[in-house]
Protein backbone atom coordinates (compact mmCIF):
# COMPACT_ATOMS: atom_id res chain seq x y z
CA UNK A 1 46.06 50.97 -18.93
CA UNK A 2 44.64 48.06 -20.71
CA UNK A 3 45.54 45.55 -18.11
CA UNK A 4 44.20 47.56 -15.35
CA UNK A 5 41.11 48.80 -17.06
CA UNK A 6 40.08 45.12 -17.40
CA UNK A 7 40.42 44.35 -13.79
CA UNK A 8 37.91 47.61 -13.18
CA UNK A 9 35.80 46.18 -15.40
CA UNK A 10 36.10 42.43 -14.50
CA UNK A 11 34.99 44.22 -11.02
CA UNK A 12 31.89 46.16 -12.39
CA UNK A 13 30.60 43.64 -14.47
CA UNK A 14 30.20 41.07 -10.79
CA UNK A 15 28.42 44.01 -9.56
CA UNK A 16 25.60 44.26 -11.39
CA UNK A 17 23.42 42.24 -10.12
CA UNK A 18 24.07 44.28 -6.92
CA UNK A 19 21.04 46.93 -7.06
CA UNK A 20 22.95 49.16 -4.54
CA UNK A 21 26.19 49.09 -6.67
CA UNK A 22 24.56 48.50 -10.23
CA UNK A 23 24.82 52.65 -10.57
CA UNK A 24 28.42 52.91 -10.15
CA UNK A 25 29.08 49.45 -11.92
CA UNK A 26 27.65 50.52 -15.42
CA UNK A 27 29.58 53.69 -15.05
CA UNK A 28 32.98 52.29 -14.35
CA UNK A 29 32.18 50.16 -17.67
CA UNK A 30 31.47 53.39 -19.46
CA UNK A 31 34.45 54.94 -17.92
CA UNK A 32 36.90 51.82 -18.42
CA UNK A 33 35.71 51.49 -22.04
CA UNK A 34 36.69 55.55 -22.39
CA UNK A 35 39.93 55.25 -21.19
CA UNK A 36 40.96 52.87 -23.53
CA UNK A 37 39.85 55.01 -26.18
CA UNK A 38 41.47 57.94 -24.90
CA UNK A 39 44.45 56.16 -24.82
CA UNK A 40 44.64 54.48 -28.16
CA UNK A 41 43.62 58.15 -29.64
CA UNK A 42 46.45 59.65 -27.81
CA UNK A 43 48.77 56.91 -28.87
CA UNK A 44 47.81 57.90 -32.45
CA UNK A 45 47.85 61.57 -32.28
CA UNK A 46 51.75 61.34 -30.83
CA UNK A 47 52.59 59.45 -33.52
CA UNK A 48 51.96 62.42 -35.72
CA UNK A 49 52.97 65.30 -33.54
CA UNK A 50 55.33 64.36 -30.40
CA UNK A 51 54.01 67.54 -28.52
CA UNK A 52 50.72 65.78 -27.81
CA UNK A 53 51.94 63.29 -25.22
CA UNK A 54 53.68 66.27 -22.96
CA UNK A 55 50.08 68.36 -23.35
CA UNK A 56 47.97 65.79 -22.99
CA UNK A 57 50.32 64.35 -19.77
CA UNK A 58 48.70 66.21 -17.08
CA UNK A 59 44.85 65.94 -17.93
CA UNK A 60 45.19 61.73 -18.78
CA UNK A 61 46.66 61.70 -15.50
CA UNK A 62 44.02 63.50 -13.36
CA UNK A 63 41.27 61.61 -15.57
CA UNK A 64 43.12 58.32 -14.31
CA UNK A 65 43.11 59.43 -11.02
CA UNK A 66 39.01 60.39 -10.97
CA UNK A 67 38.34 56.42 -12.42
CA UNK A 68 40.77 55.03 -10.42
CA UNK A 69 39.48 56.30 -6.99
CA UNK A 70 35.75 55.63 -8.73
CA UNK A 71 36.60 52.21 -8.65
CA UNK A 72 37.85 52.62 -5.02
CA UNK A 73 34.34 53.85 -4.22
CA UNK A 74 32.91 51.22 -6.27
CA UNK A 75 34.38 48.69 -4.72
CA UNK A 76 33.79 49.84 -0.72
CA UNK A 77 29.81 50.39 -1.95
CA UNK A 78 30.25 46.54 -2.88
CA UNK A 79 31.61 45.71 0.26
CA UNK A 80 28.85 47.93 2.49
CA UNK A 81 26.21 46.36 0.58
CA UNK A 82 27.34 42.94 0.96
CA UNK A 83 27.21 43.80 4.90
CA UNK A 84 23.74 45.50 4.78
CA UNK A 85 22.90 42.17 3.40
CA UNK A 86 24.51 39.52 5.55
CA UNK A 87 25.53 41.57 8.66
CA UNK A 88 28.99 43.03 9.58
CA UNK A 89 30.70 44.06 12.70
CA UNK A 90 29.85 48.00 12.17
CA UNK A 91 26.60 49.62 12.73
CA UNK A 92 23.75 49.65 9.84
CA UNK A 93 24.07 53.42 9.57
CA UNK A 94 27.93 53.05 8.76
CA UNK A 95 27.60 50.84 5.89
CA UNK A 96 24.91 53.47 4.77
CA UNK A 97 26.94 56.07 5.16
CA UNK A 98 30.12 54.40 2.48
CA UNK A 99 27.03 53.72 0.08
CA UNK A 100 25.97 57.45 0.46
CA UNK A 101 29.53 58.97 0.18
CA UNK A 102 29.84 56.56 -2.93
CA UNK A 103 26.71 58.20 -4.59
CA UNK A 104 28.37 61.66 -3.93
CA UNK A 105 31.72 61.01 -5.48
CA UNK A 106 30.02 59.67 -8.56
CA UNK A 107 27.26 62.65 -8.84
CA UNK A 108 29.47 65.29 -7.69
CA UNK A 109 33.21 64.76 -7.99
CA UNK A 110 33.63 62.08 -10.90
CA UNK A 111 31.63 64.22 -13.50
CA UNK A 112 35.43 66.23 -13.34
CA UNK A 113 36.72 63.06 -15.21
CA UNK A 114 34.89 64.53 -18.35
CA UNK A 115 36.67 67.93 -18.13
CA UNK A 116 40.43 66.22 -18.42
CA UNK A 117 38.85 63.94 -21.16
CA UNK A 118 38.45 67.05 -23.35
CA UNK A 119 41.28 68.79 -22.29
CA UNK A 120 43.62 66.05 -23.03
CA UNK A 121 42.47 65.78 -26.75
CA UNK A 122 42.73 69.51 -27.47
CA UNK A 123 45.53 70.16 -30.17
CA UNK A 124 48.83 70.51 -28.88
CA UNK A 125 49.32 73.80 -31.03
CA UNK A 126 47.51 75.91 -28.24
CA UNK A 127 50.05 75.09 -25.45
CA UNK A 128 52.91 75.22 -27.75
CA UNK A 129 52.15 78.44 -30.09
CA UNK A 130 54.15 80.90 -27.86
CA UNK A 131 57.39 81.26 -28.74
CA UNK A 132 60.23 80.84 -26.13
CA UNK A 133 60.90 85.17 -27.28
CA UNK A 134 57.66 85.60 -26.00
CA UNK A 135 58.14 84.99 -22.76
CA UNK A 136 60.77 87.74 -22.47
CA UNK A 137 58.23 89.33 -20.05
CA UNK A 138 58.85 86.86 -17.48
CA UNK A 139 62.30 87.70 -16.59
């Protein structure tokens, strides 16, 4: 995570001085320096109780996913900016359009990233506290 989380944020930090990208560059930061947290705090938490890493497995992995395809987003707004600015072989309204689908991913989809960032640091007791008897109902 480390390694790629500083290539995100190697990215962002280029960006800034982009004012088209500047929005989605200090929130990869934000989101880069999170998921290094998460990930040492996780580290830590499974060294304690080895439960944590299988509970904790599903929502790190769909929070990796929502940065991962931010910086995807990030990284074509960069591109249809740089066009706006010095011409490319598409239409105006096309490199308008990746900058506007951009905005919407980070207003509308991305603020799911925050949902798996809770979820994955909730105790491990509550997925583990039924017993294996319990489940008799399921045959």
């Amino acid at each position: 995570v480390r390694e790629f989380t500083l290539k995100v944020a190697n990215f962002a930090r280029k960006t800034l001085t982009d004012k088209r990208v500047r929005p989605f560059s200090v929130e990869l930061l934000k989101l880069t320096a999170q998921w290094n947290v998460l990930t040492v705090r996780l580290m830590l938490a499974a060294r304690k109780d080895r439960d944590v890493v299988s509970s904790a497995a599903h929502d790190f992995l769909m929070y990796s996913g929502y940065v991962t395809m931010a910086y995807m987003w990030a990284r074509m707004a960069a591109a249809a900016s740089d066009k706006l600015d010095k011409g490319g072989a598409d239409s105006e309204d096309f490199y308008r359009a990746k900058l506007a689908t951009a905005e919407f991913y980070y207003e509308r989809l991305l603020p799911r990233a925050q949902a798996h960032a809770t979820g994955m640091l909730s105790p491990s007791r509550n997925l583990m506290q039924l017993a294996p008897e319990h489940m008799a109902f399921t045959d």
